[in-house]
C-alpha atoms as a PDB file:
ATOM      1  CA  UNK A   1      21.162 -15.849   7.222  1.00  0.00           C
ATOM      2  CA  UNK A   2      21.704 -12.350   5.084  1.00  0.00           C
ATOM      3  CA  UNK A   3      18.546 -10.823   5.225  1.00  0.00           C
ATOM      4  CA  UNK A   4      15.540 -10.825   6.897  1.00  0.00           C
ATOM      5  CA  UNK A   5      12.447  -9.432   6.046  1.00  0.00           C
ATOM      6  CA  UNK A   6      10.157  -7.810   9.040  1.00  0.00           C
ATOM      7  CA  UNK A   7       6.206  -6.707   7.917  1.00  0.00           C
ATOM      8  CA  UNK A   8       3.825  -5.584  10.599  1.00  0.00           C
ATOM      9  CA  UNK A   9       0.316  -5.797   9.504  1.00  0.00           C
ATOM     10  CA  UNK A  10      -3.448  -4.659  10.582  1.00  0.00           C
ATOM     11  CA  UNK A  11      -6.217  -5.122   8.894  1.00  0.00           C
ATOM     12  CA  UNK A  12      -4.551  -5.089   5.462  1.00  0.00           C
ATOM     13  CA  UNK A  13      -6.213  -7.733   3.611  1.00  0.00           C
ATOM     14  CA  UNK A  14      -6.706  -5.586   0.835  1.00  0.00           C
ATOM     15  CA  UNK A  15      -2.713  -4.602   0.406  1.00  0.00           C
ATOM     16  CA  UNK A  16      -0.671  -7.919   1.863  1.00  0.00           C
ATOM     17  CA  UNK A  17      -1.485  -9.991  -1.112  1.00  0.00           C
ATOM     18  CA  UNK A  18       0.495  -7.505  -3.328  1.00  0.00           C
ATOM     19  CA  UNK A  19       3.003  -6.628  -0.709  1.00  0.00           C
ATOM     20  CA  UNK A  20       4.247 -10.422  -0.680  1.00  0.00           C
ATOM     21  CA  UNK A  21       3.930 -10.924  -4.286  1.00  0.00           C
ATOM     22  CA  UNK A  22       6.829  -7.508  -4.333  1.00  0.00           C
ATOM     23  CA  UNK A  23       8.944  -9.956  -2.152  1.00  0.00           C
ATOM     24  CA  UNK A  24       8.079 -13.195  -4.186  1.00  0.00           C
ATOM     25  CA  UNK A  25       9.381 -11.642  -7.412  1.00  0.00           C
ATOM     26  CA  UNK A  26      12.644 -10.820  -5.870  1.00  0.00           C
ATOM     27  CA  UNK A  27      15.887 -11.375  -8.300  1.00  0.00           C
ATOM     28  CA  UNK A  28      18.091 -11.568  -5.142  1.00  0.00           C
ATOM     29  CA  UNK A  29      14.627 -13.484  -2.306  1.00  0.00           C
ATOM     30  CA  UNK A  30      15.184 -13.094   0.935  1.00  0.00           C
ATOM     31  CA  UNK A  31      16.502 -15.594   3.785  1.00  0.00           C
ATOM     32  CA  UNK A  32      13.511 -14.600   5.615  1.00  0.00           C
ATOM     33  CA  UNK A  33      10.273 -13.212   6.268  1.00  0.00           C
ATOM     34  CA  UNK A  34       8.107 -12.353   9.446  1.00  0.00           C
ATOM     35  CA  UNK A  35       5.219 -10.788   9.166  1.00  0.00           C
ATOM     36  CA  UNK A  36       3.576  -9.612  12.693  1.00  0.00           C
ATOM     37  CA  UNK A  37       0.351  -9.376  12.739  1.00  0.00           C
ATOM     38  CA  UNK A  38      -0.994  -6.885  15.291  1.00  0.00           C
ATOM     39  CA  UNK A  39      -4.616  -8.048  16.255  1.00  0.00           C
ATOM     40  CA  UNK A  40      -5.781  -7.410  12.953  1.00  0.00           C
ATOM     41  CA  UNK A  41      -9.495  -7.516  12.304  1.00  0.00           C
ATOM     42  CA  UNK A  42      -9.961  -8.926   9.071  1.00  0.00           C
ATOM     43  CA  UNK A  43      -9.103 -11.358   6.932  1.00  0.00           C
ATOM     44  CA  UNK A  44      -5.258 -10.466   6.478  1.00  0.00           C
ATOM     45  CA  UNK A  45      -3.787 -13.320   8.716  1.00  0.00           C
ATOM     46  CA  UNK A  46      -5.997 -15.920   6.746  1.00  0.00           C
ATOM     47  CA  UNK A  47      -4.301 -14.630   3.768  1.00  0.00           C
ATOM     48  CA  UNK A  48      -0.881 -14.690   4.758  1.00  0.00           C
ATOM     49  CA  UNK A  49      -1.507 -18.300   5.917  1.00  0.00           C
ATOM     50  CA  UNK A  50      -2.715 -19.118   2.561  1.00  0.00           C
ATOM     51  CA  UNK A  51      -0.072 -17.515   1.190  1.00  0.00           C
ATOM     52  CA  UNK A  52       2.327 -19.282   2.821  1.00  0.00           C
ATOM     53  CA  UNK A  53       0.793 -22.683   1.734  1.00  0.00           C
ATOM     54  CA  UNK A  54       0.823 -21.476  -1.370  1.00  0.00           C
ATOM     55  CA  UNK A  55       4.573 -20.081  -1.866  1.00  0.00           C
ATOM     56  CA  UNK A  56       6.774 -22.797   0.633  1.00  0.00           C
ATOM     57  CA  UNK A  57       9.830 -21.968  -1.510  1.00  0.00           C
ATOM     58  CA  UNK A  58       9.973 -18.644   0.723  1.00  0.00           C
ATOM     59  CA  UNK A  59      10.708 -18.799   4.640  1.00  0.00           C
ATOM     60  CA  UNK A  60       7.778 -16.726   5.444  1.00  0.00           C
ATOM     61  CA  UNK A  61       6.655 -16.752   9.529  1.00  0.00           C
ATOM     62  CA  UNK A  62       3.401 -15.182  10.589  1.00  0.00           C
ATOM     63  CA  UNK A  63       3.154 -14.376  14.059  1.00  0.00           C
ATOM     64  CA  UNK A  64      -0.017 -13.301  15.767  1.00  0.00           C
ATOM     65  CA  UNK A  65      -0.225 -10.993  18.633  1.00  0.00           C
ATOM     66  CA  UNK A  66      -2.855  -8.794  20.025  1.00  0.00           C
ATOM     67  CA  UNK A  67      -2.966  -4.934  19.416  1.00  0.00           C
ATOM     68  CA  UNK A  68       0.137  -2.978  20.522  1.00  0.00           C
ATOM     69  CA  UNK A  69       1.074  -0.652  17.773  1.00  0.00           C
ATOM     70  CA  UNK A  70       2.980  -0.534  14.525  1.00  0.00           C
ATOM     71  CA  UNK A  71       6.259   0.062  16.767  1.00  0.00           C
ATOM     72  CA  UNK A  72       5.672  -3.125  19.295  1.00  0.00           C
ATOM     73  CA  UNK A  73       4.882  -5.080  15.821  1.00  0.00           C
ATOM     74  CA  UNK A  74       8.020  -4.317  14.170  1.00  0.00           C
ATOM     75  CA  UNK A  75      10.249  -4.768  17.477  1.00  0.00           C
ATOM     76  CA  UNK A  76       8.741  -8.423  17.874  1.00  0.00           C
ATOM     77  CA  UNK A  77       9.690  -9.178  13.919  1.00  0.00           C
ATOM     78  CA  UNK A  78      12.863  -7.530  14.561  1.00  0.00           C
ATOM     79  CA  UNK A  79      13.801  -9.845  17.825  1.00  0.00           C
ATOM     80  CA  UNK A  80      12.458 -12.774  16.182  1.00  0.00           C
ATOM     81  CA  UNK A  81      14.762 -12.262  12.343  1.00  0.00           C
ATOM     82  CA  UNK A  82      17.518 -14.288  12.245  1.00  0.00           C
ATOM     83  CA  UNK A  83      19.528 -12.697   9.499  1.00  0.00           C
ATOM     84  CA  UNK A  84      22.649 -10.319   9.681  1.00  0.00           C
ATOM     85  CA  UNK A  85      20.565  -7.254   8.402  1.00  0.00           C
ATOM     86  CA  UNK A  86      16.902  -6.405   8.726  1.00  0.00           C
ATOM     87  CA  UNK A  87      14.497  -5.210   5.862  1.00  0.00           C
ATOM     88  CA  UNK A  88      11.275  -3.179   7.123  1.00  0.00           C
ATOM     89  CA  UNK A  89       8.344  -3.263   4.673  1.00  0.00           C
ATOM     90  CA  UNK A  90       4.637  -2.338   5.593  1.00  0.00           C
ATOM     91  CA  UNK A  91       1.600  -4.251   4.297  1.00  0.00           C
ATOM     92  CA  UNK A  92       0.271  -1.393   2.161  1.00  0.00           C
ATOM     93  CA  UNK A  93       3.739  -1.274   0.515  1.00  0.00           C
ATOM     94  CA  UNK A  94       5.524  -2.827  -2.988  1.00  0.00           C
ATOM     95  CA  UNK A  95       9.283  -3.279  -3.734  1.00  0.00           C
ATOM     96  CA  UNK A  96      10.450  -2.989  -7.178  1.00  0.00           C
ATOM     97  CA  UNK A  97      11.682  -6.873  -7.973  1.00  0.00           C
ATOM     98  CA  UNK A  98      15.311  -5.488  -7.521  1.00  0.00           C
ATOM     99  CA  UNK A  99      15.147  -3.759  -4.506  1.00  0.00           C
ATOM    100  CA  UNK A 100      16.943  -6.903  -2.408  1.00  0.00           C
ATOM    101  CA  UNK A 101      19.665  -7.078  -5.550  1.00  0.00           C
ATOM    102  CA  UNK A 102      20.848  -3.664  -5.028  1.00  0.00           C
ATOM    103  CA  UNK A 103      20.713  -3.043  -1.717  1.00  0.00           C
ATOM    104  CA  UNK A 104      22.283  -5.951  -1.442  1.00  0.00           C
ATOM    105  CA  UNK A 105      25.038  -4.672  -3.629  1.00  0.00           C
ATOM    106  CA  UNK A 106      25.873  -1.714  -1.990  1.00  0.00           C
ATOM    107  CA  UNK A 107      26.110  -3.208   1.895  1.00  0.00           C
ATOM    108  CA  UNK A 108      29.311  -1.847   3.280  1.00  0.00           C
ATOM    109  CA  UNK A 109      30.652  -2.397   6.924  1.00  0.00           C
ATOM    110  CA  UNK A 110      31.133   1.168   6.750  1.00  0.00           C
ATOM    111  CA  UNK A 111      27.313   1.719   7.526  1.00  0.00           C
ATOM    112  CA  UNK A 112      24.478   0.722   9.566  1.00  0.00           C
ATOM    113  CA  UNK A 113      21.269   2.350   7.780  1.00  0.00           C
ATOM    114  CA  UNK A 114      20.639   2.008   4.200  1.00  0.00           C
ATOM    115  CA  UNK A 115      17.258   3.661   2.589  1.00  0.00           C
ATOM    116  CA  UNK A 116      16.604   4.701  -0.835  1.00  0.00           C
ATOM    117  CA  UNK A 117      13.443   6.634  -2.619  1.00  0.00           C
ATOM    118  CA  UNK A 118       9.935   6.313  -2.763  1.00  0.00           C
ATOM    119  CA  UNK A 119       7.049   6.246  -5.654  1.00  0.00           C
ATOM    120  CA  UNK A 120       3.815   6.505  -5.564  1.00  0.00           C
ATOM    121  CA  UNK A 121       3.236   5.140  -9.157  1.00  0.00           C
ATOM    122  CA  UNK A 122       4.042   1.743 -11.020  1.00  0.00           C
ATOM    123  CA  UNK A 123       7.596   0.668 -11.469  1.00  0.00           C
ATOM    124  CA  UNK A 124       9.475   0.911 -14.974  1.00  0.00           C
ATOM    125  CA  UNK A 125       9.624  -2.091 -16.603  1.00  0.00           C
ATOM    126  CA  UNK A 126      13.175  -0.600 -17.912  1.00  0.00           C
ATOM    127  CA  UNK A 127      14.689  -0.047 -14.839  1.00  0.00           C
ATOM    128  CA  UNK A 128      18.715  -1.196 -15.261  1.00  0.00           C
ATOM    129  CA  UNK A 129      20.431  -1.762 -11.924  1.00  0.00           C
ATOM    130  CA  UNK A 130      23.998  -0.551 -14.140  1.00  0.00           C
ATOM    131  CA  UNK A 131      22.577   2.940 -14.257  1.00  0.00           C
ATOM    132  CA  UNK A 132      22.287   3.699 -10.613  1.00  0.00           C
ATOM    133  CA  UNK A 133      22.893   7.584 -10.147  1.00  0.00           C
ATOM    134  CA  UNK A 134      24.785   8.399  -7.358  1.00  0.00           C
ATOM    135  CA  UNK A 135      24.247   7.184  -3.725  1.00  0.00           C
ATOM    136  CA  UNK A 136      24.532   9.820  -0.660  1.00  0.00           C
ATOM    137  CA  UNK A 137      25.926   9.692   2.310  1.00  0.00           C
ATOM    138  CA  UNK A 138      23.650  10.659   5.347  1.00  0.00           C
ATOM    139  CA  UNK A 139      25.203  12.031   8.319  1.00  0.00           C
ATOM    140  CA  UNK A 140      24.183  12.623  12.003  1.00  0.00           C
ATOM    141  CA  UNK A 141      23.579  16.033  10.999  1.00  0.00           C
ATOM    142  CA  UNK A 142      21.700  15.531   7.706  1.00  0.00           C
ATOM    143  CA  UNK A 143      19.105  13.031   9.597  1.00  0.00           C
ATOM    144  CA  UNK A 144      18.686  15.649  13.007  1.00  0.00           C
ATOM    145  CA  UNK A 145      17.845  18.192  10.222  1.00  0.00           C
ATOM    146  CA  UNK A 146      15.658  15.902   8.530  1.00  0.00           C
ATOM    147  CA  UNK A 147      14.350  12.268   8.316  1.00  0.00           C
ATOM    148  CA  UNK A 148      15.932  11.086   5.044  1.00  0.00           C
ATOM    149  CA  UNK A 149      13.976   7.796   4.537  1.00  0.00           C
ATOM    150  CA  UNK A 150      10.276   5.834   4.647  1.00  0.00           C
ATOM    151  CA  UNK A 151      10.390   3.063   6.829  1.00  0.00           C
ATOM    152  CA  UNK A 152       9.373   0.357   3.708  1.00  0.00           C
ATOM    153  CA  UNK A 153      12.595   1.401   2.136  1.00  0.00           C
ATOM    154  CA  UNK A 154      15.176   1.100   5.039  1.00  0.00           C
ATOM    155  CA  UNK A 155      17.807  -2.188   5.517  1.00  0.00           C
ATOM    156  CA  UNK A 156      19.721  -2.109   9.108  1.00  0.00           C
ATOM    157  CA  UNK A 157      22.316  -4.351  10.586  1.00  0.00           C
ATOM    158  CA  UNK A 158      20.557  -6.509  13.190  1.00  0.00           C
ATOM    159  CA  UNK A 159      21.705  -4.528  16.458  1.00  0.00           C
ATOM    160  CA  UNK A 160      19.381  -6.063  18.861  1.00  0.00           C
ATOM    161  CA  UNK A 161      19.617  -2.530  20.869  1.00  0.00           C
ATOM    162  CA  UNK A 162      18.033  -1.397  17.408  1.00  0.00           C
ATOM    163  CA  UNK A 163      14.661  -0.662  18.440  1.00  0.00           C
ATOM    164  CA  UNK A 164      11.533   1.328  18.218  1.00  0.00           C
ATOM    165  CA  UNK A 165      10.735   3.623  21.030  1.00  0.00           C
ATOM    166  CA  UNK A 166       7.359   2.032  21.920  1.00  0.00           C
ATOM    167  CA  UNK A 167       6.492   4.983  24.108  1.00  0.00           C
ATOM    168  CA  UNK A 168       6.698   7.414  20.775  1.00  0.00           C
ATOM    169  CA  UNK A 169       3.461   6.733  18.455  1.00  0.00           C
ATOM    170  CA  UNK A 170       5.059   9.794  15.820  1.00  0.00           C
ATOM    171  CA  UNK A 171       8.706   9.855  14.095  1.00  0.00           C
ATOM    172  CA  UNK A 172       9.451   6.950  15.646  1.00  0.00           C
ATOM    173  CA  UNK A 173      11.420   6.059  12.707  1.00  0.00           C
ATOM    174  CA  UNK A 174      13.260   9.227  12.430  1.00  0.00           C
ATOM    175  CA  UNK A 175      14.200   8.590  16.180  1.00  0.00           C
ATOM    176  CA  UNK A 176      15.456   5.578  15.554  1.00  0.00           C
ATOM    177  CA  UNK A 177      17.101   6.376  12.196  1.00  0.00           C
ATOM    178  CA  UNK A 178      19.027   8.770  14.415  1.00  0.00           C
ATOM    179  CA  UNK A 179      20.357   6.969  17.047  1.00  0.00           C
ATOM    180  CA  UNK A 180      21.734   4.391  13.819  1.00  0.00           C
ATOM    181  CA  UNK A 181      23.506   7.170  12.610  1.00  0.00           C
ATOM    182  CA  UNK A 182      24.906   8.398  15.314  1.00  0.00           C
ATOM    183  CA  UNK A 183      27.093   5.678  15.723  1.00  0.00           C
ATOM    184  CA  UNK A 184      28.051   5.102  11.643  1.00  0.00           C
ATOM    185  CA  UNK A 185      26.813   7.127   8.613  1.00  0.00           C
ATOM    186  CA  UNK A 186      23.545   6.109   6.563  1.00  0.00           C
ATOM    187  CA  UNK A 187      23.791   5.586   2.723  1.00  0.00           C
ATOM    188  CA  UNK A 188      20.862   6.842   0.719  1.00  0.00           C
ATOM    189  CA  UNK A 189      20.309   4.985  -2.151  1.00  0.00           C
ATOM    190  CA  UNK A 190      19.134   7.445  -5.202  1.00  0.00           C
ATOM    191  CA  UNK A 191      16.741   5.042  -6.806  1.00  0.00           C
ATOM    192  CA  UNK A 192      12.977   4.455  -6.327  1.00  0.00           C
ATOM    193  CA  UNK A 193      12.845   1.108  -5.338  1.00  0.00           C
ATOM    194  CA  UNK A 194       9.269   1.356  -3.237  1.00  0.00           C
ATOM    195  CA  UNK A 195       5.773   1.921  -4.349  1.00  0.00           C
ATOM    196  CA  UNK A 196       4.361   3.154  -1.212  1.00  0.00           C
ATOM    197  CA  UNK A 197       0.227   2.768  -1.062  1.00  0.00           C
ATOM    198  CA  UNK A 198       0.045   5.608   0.093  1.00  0.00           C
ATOM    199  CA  UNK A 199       1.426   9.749  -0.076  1.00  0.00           C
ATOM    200  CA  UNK A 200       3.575  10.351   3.156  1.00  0.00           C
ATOM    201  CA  UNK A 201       1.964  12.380   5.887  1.00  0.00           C
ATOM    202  CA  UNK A 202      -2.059  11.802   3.637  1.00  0.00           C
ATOM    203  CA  UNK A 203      -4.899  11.608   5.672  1.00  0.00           C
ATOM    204  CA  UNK A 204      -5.871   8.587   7.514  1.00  0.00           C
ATOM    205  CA  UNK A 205      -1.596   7.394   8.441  1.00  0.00           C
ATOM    206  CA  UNK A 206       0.297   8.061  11.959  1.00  0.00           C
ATOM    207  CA  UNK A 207       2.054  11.059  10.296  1.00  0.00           C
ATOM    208  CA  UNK A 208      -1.514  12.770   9.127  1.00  0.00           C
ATOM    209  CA  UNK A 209      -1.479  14.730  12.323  1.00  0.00           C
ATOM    210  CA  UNK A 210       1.087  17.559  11.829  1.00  0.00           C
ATOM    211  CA  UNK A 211       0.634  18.930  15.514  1.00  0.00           C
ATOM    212  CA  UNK A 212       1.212  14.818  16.602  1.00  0.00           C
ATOM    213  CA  UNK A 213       4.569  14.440  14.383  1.00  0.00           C
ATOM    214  CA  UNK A 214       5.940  18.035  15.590  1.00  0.00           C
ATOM    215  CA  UNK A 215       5.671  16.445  19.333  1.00  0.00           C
ATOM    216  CA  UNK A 216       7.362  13.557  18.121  1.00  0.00           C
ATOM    217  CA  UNK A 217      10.178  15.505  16.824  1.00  0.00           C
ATOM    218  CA  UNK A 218      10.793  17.588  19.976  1.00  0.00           C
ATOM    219  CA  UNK A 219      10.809  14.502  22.246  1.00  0.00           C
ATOM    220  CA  UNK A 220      12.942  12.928  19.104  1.00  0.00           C
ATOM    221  CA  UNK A 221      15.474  16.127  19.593  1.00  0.00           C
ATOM    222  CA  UNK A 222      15.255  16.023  24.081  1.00  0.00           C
ATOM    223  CA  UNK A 223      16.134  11.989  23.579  1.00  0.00           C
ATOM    224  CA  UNK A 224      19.060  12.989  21.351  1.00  0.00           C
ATOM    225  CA  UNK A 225      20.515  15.675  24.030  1.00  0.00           C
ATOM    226  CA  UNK A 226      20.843  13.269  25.679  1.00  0.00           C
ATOM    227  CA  UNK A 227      23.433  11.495  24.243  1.00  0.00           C
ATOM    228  CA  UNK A 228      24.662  13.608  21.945  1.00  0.00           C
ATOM    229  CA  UNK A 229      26.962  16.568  22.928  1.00  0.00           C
ATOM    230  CA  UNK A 230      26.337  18.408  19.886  1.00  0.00           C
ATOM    231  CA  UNK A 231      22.038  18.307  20.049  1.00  0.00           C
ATOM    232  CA  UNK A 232      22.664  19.062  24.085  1.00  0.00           C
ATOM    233  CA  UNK A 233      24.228  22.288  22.959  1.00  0.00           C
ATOM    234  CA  UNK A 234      22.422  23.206  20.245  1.00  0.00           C
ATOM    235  CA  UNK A 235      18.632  22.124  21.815  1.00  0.00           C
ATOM    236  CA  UNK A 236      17.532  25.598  22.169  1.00  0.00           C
ATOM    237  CA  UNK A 237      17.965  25.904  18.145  1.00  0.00           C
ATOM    238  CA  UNK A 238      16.183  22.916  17.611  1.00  0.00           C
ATOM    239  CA  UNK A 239      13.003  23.102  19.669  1.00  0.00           C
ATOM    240  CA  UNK A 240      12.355  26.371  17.814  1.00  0.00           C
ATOM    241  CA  UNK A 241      13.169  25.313  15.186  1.00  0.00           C
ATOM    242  CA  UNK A 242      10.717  22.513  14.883  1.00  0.00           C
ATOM    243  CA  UNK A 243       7.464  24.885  16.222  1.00  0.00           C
ATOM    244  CA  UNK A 244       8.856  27.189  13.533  1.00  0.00           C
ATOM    245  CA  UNK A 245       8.384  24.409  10.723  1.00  0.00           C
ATOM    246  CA  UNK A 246       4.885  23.285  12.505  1.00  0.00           C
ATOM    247  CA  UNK A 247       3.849  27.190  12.024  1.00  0.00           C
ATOM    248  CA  UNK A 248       4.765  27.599   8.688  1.00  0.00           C
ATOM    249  CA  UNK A 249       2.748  24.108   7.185  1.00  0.00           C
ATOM    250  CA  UNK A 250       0.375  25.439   9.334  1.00  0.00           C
ATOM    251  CA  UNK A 251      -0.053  28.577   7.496  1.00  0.00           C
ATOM    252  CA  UNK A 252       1.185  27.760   4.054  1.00  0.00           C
ATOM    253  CA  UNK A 253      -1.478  24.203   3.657  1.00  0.00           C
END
């Protein structure tokens, strides 16, 4: 198997209908999908098993587990995919129908982490996978600064010691986006090829709480020291740093 695709879901049984529809339309489908559902309250797992009835041309699992958090959820798909690169999508989220195609297009061993842009309106119809503009590299350096992707856009080779911290419940992602590129380079992919439902960091999502995600980040930046000579030396920058940026939203709104 190429690629799997790994979907943790609560209590998204207004969303997952369209989120597997973005994966049915696929030019390029995937080998797989595994959707973990994390004690969801609703109707979303009797969905996804209709779904599935519905759509057997797709290898779609749907695994049931009790509450544990978006992190646990994702770590169980993760363990679980059989294919040679992994594919994180959310249940509130849409891929354009070529997102797979050109990913898939620009996989080089030279990288482990692969993301691309975000929208937060409909796709264009138009949309010509020879016009690409240009992709970016991402260092080490350019993700400590900053956390360069949204989860629902990111592919990753299937390193089994690629995991979420389950202990962090804020930039997990950008923790673990880090520790990927420490070891090889990222490639951001300059396209929109997700329609998120909804705006990063709105009201009502894990990253709402500014104060929350600012903890994250300085336990995100201690975990690096760690193994990184360069954040060991430069931790007393950093941990400023990030108050400094917590101040300033703060102020500015």
């Amino acid at each position: 198997m190429f690629i799997s695709v790994v979907i943790p879901m609560f209590n998204a049984e207004k969303t997952i209908s369209q989120t597997l529809n973005s994966i049915k339309i696929q030019t390029l489908l995937p080998d797989e999908v595994i959707i973990v559902n994390d004690g969801s309250k609703d109707n979303s797992s009797k969905i996804v098993s209709e779904f599935i009835k519905e759509n057997d041309a797709i290898n779609i699992t749907l695994i049931n587990e009790k509450n544990g958090g978006v992190s646990r959820a994702r770590n169980i798909g993760i363990k679980r995919a059989k294919g040679k690169y992994i594919a994180l999508l959310d249940a509130d989220d849409e891929w354009h129908p070529k997102k797979i195609e050109i990913v898939n297009a620009m996989i080089d061993s030279k990288y482990n982490l692969y993301g691309h842009a975000s929208t937060l309106d409909d796709f264009n119809n138009s949309f010509d996978i020879e016009n690409n503009k240009a992709s970016v590299e991402i260092t080490f350096f350019d993700m400590l600064i900053k956390n360069r992707f949204v989860t629902p856009s990111v592919v990753f080779y299937n390193d089994q010691k690629f995991l979420f911290d389950e202990e962090m419940h804020h930039t997990e992602d950008h923790d673990l986006w880090l520790r990927m590129t420490y070891q090889k380079p990222a490639l951001y992919i300059n396209q929109k090829l997700v329609k998120l439902g909804r705006p990063v960091l709105s009201k009502g999502g894990a990253s709402s709480d500014t104060w929350k995600m600012r903890k994250g980040e300085l336990k995100m930046y201690i975990n690096a020291s760690k193994y990184s000579t360069l954040c060991k030396i430069i931790l007393p920058i950093l941990l400023p740093f990030s108050i400094f940026k917590f101040v300033k939203k703060s102020l500015i709104g």
